[in-house]
C-alpha atoms as a PDB file:
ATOM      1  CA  UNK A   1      -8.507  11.930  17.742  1.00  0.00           C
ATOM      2  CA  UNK A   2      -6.021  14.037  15.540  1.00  0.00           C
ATOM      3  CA  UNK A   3      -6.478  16.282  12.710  1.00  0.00           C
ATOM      4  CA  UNK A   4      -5.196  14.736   9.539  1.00  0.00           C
ATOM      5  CA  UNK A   5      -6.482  17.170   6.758  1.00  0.00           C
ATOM      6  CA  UNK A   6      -3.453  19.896   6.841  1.00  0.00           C
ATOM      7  CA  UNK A   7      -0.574  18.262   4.753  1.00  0.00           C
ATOM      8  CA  UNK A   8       2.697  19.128   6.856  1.00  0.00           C
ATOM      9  CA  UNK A   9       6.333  18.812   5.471  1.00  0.00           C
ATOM     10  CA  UNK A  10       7.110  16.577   8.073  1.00  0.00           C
ATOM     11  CA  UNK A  11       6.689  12.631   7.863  1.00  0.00           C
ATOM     12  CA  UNK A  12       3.701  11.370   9.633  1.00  0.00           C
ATOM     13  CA  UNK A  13       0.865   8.305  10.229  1.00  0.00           C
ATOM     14  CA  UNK A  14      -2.274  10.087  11.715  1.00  0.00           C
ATOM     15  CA  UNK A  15      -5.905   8.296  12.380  1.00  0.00           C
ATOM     16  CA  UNK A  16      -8.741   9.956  13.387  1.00  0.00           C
ATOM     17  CA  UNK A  17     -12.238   7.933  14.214  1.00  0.00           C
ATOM     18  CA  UNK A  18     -15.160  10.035  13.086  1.00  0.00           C
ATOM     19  CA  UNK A  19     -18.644   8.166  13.321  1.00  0.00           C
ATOM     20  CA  UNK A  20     -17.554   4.451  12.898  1.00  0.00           C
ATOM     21  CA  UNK A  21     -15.060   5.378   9.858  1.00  0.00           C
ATOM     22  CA  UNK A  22     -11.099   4.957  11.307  1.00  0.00           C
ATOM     23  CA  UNK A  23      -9.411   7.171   8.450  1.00  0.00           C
ATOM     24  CA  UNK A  24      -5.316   6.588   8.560  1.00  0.00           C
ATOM     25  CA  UNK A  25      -3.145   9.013   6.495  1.00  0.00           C
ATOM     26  CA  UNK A  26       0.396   8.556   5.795  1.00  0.00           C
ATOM     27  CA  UNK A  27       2.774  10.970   3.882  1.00  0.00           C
ATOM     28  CA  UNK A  28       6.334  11.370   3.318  1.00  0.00           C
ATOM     29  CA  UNK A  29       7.894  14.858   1.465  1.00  0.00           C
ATOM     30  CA  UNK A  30       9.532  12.512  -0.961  1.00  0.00           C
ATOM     31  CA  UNK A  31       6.565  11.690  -2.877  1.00  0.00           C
ATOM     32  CA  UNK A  32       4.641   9.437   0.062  1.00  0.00           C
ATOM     33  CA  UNK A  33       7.650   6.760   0.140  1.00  0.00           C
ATOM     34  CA  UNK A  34       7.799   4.697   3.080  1.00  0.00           C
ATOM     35  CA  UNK A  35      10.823   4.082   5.682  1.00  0.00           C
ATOM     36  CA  UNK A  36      10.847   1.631   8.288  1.00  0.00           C
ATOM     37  CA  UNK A  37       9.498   4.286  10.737  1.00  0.00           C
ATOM     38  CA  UNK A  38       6.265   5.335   8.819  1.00  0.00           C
ATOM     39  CA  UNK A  39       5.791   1.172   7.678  1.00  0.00           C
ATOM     40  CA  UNK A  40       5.651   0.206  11.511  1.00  0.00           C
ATOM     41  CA  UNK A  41       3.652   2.960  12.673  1.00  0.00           C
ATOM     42  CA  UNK A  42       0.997   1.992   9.402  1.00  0.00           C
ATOM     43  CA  UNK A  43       1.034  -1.838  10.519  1.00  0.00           C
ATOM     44  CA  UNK A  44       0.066  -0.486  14.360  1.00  0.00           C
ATOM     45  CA  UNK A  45      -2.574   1.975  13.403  1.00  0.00           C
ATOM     46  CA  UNK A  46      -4.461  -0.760  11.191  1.00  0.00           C
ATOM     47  CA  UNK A  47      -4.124  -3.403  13.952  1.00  0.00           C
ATOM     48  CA  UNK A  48      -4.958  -0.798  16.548  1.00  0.00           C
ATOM     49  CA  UNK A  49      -8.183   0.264  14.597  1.00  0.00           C
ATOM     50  CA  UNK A  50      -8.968  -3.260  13.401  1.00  0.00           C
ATOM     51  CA  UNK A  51      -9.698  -3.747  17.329  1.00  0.00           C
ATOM     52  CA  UNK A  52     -11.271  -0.297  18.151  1.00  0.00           C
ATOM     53  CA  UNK A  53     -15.124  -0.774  18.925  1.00  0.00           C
ATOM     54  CA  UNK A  54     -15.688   2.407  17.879  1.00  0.00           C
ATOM     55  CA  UNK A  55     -14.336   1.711  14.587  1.00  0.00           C
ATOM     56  CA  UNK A  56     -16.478  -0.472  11.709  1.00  0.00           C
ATOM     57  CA  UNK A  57     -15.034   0.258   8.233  1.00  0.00           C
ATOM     58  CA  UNK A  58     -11.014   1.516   7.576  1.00  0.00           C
ATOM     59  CA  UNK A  59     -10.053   3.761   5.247  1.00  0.00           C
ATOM     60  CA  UNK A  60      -6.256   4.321   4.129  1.00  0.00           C
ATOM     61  CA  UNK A  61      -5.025   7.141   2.234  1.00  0.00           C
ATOM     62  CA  UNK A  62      -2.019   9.601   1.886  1.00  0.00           C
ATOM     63  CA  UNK A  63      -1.713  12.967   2.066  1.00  0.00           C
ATOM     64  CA  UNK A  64      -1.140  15.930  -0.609  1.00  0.00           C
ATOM     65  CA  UNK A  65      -2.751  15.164  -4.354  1.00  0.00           C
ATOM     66  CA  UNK A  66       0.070  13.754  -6.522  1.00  0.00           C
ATOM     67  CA  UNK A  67       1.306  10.786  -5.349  1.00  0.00           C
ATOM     68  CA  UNK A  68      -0.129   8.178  -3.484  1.00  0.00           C
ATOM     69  CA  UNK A  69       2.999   5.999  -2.692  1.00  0.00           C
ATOM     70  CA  UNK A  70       6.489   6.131  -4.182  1.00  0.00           C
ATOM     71  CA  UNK A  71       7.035   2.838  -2.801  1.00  0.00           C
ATOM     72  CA  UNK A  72      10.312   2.005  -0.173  1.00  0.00           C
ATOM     73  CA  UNK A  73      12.521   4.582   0.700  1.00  0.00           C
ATOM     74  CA  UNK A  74      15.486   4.820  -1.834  1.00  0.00           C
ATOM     75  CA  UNK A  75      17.423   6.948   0.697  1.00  0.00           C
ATOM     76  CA  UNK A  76      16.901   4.466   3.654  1.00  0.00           C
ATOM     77  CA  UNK A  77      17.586   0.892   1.038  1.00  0.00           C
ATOM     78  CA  UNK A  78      20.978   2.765  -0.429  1.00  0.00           C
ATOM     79  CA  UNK A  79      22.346   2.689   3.110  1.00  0.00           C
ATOM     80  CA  UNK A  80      21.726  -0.857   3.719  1.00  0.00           C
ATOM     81  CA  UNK A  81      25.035  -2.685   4.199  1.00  0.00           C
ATOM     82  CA  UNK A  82      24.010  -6.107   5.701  1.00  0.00           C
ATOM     83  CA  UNK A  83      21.672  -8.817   5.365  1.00  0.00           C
ATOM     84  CA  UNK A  84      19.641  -8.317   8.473  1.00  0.00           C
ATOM     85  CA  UNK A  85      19.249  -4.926   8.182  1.00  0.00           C
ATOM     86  CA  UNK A  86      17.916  -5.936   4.477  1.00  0.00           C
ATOM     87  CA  UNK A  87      15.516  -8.365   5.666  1.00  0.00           C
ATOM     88  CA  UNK A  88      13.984  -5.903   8.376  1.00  0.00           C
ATOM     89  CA  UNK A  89      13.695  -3.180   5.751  1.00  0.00           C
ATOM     90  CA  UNK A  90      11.134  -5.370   3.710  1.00  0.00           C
ATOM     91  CA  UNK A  91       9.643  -6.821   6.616  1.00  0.00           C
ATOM     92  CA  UNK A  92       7.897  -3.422   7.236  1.00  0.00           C
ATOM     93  CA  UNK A  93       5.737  -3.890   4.385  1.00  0.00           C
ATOM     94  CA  UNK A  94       5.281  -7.135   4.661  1.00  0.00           C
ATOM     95  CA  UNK A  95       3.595  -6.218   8.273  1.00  0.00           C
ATOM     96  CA  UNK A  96       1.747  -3.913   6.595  1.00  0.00           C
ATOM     97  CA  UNK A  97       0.559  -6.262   3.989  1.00  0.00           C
ATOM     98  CA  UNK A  98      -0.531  -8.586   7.116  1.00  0.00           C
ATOM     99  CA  UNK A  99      -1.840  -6.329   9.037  1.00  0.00           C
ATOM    100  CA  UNK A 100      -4.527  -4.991   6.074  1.00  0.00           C
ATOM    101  CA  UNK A 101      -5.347  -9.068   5.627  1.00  0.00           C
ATOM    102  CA  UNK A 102      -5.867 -10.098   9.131  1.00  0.00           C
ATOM    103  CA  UNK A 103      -7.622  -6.426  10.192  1.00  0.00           C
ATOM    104  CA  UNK A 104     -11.171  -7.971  10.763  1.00  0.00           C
ATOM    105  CA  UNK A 105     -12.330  -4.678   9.897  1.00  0.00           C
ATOM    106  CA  UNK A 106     -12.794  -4.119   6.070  1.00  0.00           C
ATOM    107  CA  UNK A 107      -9.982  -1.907   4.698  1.00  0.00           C
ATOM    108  CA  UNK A 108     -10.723   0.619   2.158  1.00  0.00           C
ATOM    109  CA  UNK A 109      -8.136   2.255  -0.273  1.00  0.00           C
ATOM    110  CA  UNK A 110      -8.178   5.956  -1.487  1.00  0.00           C
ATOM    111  CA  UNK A 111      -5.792   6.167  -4.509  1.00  0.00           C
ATOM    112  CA  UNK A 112      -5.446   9.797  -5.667  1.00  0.00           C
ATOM    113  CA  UNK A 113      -2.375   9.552  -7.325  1.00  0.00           C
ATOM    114  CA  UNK A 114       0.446   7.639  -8.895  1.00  0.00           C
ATOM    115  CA  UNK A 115       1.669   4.322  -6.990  1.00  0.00           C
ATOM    116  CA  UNK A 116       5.139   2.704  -7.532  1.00  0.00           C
ATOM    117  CA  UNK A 117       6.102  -0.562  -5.717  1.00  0.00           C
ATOM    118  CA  UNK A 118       5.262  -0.541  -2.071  1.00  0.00           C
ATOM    119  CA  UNK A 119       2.186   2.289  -3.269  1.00  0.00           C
ATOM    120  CA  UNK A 120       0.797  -0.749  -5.480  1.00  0.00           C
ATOM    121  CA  UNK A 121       1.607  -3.488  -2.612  1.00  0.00           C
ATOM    122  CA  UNK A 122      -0.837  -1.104  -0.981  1.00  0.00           C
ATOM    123  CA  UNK A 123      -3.715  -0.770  -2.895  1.00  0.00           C
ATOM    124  CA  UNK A 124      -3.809  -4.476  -3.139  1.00  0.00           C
ATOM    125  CA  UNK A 125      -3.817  -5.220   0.243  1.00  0.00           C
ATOM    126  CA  UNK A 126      -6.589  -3.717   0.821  1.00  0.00           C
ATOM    127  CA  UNK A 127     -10.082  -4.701   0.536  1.00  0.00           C
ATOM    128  CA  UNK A 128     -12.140  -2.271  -1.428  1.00  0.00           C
ATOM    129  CA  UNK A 129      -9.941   0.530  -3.782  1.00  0.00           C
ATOM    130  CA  UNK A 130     -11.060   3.632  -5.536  1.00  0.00           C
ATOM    131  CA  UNK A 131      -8.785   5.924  -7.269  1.00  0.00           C
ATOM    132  CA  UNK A 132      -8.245   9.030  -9.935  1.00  0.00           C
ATOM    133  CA  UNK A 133      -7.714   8.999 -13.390  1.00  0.00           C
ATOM    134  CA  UNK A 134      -4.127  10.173 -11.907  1.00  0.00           C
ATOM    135  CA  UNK A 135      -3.324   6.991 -10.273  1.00  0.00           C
ATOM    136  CA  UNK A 136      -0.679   5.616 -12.801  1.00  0.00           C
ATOM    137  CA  UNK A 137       0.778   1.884 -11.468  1.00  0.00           C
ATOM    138  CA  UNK A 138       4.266   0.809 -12.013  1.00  0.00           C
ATOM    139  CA  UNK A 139       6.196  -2.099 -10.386  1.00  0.00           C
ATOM    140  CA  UNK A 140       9.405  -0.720 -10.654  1.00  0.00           C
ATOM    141  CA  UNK A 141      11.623  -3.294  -8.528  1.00  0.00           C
ATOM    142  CA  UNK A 142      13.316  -5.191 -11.376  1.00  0.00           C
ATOM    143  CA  UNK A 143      14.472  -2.015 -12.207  1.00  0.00           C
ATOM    144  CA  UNK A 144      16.837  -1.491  -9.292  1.00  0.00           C
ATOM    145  CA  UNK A 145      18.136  -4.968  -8.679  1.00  0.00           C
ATOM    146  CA  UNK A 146      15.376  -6.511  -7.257  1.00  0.00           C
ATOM    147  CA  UNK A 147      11.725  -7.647  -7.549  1.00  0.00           C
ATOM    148  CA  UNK A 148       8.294  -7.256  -6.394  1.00  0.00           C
ATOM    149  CA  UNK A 149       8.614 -10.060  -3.857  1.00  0.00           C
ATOM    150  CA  UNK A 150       7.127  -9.295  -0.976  1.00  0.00           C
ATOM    151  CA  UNK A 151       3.857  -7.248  -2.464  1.00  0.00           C
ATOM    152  CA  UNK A 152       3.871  -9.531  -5.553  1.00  0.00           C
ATOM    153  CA  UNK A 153       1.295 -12.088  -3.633  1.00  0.00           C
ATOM    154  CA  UNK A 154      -1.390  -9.114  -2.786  1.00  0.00           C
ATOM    155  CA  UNK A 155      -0.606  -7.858  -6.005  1.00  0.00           C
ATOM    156  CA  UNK A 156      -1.362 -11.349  -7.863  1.00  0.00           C
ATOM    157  CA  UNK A 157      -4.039 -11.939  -5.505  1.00  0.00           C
ATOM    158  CA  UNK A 158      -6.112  -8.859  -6.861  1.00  0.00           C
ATOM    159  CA  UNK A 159      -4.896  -8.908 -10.330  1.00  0.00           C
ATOM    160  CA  UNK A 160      -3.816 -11.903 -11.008  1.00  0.00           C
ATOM    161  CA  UNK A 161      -0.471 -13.832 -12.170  1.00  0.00           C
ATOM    162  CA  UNK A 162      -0.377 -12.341 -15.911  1.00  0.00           C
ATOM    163  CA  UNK A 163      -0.759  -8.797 -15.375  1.00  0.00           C
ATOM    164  CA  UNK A 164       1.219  -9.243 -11.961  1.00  0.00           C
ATOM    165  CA  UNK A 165       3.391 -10.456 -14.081  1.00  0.00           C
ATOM    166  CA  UNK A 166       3.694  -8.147 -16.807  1.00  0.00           C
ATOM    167  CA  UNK A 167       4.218  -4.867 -14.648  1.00  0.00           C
ATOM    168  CA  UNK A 168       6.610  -6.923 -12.571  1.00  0.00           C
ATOM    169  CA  UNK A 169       8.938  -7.203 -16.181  1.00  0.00           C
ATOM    170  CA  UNK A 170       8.294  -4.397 -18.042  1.00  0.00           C
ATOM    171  CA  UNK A 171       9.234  -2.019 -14.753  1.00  0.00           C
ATOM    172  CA  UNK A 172       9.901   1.167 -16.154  1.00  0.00           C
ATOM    173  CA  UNK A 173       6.484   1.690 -18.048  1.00  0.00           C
ATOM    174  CA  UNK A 174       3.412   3.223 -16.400  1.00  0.00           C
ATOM    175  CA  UNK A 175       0.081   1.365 -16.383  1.00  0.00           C
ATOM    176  CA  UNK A 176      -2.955   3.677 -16.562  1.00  0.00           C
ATOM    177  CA  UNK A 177      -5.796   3.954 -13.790  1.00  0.00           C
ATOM    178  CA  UNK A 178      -8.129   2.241 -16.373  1.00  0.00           C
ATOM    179  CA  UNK A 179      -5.702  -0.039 -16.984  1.00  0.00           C
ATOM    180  CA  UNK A 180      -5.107  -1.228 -13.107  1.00  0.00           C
ATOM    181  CA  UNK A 181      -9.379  -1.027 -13.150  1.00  0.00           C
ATOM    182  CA  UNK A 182     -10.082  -3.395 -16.086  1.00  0.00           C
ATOM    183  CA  UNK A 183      -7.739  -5.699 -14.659  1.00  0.00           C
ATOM    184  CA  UNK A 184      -9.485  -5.731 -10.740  1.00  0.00           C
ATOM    185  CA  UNK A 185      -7.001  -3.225  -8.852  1.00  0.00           C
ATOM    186  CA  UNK A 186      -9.581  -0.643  -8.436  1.00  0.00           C
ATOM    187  CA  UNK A 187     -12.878  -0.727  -8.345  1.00  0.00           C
ATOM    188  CA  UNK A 188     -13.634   3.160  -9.245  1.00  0.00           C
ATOM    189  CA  UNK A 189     -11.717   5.498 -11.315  1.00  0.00           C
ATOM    190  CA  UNK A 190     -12.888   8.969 -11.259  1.00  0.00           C
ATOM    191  CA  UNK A 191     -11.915  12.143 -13.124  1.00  0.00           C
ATOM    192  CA  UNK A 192     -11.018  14.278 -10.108  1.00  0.00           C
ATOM    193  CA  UNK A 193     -10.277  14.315  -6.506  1.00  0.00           C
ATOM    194  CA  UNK A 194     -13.313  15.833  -5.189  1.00  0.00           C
ATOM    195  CA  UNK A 195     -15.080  13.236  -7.617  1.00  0.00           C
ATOM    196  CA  UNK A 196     -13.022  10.006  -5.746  1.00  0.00           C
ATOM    197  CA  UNK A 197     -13.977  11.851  -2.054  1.00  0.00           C
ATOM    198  CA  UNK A 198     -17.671  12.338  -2.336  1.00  0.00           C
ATOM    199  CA  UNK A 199     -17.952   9.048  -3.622  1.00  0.00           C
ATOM    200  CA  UNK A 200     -15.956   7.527  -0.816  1.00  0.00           C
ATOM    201  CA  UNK A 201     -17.836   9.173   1.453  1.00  0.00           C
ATOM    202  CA  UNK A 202     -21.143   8.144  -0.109  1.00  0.00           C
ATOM    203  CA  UNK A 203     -19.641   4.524  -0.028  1.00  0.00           C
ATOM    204  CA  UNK A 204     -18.801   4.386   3.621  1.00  0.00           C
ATOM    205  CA  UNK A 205     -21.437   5.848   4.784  1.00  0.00           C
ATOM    206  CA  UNK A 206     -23.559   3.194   3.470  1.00  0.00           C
ATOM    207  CA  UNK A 207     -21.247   0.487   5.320  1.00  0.00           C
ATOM    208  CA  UNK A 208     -21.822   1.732   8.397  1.00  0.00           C
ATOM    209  CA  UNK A 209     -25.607   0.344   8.305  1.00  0.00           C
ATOM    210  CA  UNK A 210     -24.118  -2.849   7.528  1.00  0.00           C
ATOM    211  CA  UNK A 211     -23.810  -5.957   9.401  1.00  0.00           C
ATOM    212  CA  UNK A 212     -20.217  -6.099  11.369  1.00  0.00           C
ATOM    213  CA  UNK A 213     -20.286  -9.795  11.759  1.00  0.00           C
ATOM    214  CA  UNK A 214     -21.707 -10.503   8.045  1.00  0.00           C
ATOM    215  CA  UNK A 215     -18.705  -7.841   7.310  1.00  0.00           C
ATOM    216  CA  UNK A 216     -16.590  -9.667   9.285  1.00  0.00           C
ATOM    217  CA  UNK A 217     -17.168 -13.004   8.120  1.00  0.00           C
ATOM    218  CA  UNK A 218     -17.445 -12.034   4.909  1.00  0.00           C
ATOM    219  CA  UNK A 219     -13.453 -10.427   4.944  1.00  0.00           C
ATOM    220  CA  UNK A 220     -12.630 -14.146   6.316  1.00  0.00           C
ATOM    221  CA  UNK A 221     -13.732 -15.705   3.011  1.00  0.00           C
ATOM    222  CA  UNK A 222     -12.351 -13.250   0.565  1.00  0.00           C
ATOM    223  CA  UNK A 223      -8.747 -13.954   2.689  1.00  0.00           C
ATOM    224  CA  UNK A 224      -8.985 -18.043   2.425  1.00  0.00           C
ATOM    225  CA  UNK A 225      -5.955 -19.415   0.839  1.00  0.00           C
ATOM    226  CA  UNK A 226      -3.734 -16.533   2.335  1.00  0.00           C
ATOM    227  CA  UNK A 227      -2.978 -17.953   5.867  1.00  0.00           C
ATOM    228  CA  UNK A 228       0.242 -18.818   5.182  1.00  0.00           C
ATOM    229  CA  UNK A 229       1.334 -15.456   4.357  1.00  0.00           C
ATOM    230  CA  UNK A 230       3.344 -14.858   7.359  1.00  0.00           C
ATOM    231  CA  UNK A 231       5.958 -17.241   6.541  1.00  0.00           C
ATOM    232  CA  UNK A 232       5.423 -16.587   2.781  1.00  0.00           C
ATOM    233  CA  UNK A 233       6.289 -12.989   2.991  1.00  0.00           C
ATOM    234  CA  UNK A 234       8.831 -13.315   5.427  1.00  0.00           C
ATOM    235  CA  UNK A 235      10.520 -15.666   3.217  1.00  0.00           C
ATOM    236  CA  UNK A 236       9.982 -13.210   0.304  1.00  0.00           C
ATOM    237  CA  UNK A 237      11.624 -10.019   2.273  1.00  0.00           C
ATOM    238  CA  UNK A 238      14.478 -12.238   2.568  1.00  0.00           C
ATOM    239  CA  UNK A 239      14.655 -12.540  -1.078  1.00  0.00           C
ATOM    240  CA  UNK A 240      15.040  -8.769  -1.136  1.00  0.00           C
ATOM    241  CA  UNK A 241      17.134  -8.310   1.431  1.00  0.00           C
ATOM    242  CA  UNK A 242      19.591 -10.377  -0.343  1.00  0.00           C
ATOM    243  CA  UNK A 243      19.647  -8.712  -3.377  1.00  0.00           C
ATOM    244  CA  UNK A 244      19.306  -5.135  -2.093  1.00  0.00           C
ATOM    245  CA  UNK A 245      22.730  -5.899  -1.424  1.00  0.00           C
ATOM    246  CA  UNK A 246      24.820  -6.292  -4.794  1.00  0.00           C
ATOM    247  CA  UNK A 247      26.530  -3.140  -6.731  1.00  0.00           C
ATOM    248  CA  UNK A 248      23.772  -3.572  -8.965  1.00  0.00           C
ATOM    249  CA  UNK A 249      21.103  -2.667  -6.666  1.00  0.00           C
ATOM    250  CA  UNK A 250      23.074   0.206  -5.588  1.00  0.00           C
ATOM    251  CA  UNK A 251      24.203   1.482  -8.511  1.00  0.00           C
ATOM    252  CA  UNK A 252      20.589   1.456 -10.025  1.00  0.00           C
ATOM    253  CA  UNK A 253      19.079   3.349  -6.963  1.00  0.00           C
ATOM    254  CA  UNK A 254      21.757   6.053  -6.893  1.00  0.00           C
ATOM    255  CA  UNK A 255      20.810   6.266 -10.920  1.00  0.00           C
ATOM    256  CA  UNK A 256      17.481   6.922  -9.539  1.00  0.00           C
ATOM    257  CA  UNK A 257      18.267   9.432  -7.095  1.00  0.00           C
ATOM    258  CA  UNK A 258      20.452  11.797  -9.229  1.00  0.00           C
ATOM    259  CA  UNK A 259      17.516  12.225 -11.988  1.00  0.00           C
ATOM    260  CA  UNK A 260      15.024  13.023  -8.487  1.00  0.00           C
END
């Protein structure tokens, strides 16, 4: 088991496995975004944990108290110069995406702050999410050349084709916590941080007297309709890794990395 409560400047996944609860943290310096690296090693932990005995309930969070996820990694997509190397980019979340929907374990989000992109593909893919007032939404994709493809089917899935819809258009505007709440993306909102972790821990806690197999089962029919996402979101990444490609893309993100 490792200690994942000191924040370090340094990227890192971590999991520790205290009394049935597997806890993975991610963070990045640049406000939690996610290159390849940190993408695979989050798809590995949750498959890892989804097979752990010791393990019954998941939680995912980040680390520090601002941002939950910036989304990709502007500094790894502006150096993308070929299609393949597109493809595989987006792939990494799309893994991740997976990997939260066939875990057989249930997966439960900690939002503390804002999430952009990838951060909202996230909290989607997951089956349970609580959050802070803090925890602004944005899909910010059409906004530098691309789209929300390959999170836009969690994202839909939890909130549904209008509002998925909406944020996916009108990318540069923030939604609110209560907003992503009313429409199904969280299931809590809570004024503070401490507020969102005693409640969490409250919460699983009183999983762990539950049934794994009802659990289980019960993961397995909130999921139906979605077995076809491995082709569907492979076919999506391509769709990014295309367009990641064009002057436009490139030109937007380098916009968006001089006003950092």
């Amino acid at each position: 088991m490792s200690e994942i409560t000191n924040i370090m400047q340094e990227a890192y996944v971590r999991h520790e496995v205290s009394n049935g609860l597997g806890i993975i943290e991610f963070y990045h310096p640049s406000h939690n975004s996610l290159p390849s690296n940190l993408l695979a090693d989050l798809a590995q932990k949750i498959i890892d944990l989804g097979t752990d005995d010791n393990v019954k309930v998941i939680l995912l969070k980040s680390g520090g108290d601002r941002t939950f996820c910036a989304g990709a990694s502007f500094d790894e997509m502006i150096n993308i110069t070929d299609f393949d190397s597109g493809k595989a980019f987006f792939m990494g979340f799309a893994r991740v995406i997976n990997a939260c929907r066939t875990c057989p374990k249930l997966v439960i989000g900690r939002v503390q702050g804002k999430a952009v992109g990838g951060g909202v593909g996230l909290a989607s893919a997951v089956d349970y999410c609580m959050a802070t007032k803090y925890a602004s939404v944005k899909l910010s994709e059409l906004a530098v050349g691309i789209g929300p493809f390959v999170v836009g089917p969690a994202v839909e899935r939890k909130i549904g084709l209008s509002a998925m819809s909406q944020m996916a258009i009108n990318a540069t505007e923030w939604q609110t916590a209560e907003w992503a709440k009313s429409k199904g993306l969280f299931t809590e909102v809570f004024d503070s941080v401490e507020q969102l972790d005693e409640y969490i821990t409250h919460f699983t806690n009183g999983l762990m007297n539950k049934s794994m197999s009802a659990m289980k089962l019960l993961k397995k029919v909130f999921w139906e309709g979605a077995e076809h996402w491995d082709q569907l979101l492979e076919d999506r990444a391509e769709l990014s890794g295309s367009l990641i490609l064009s002057k436009e893309a490139k030109d937007a993100i380098n916009s968006f990395k001089s006003k950092a």
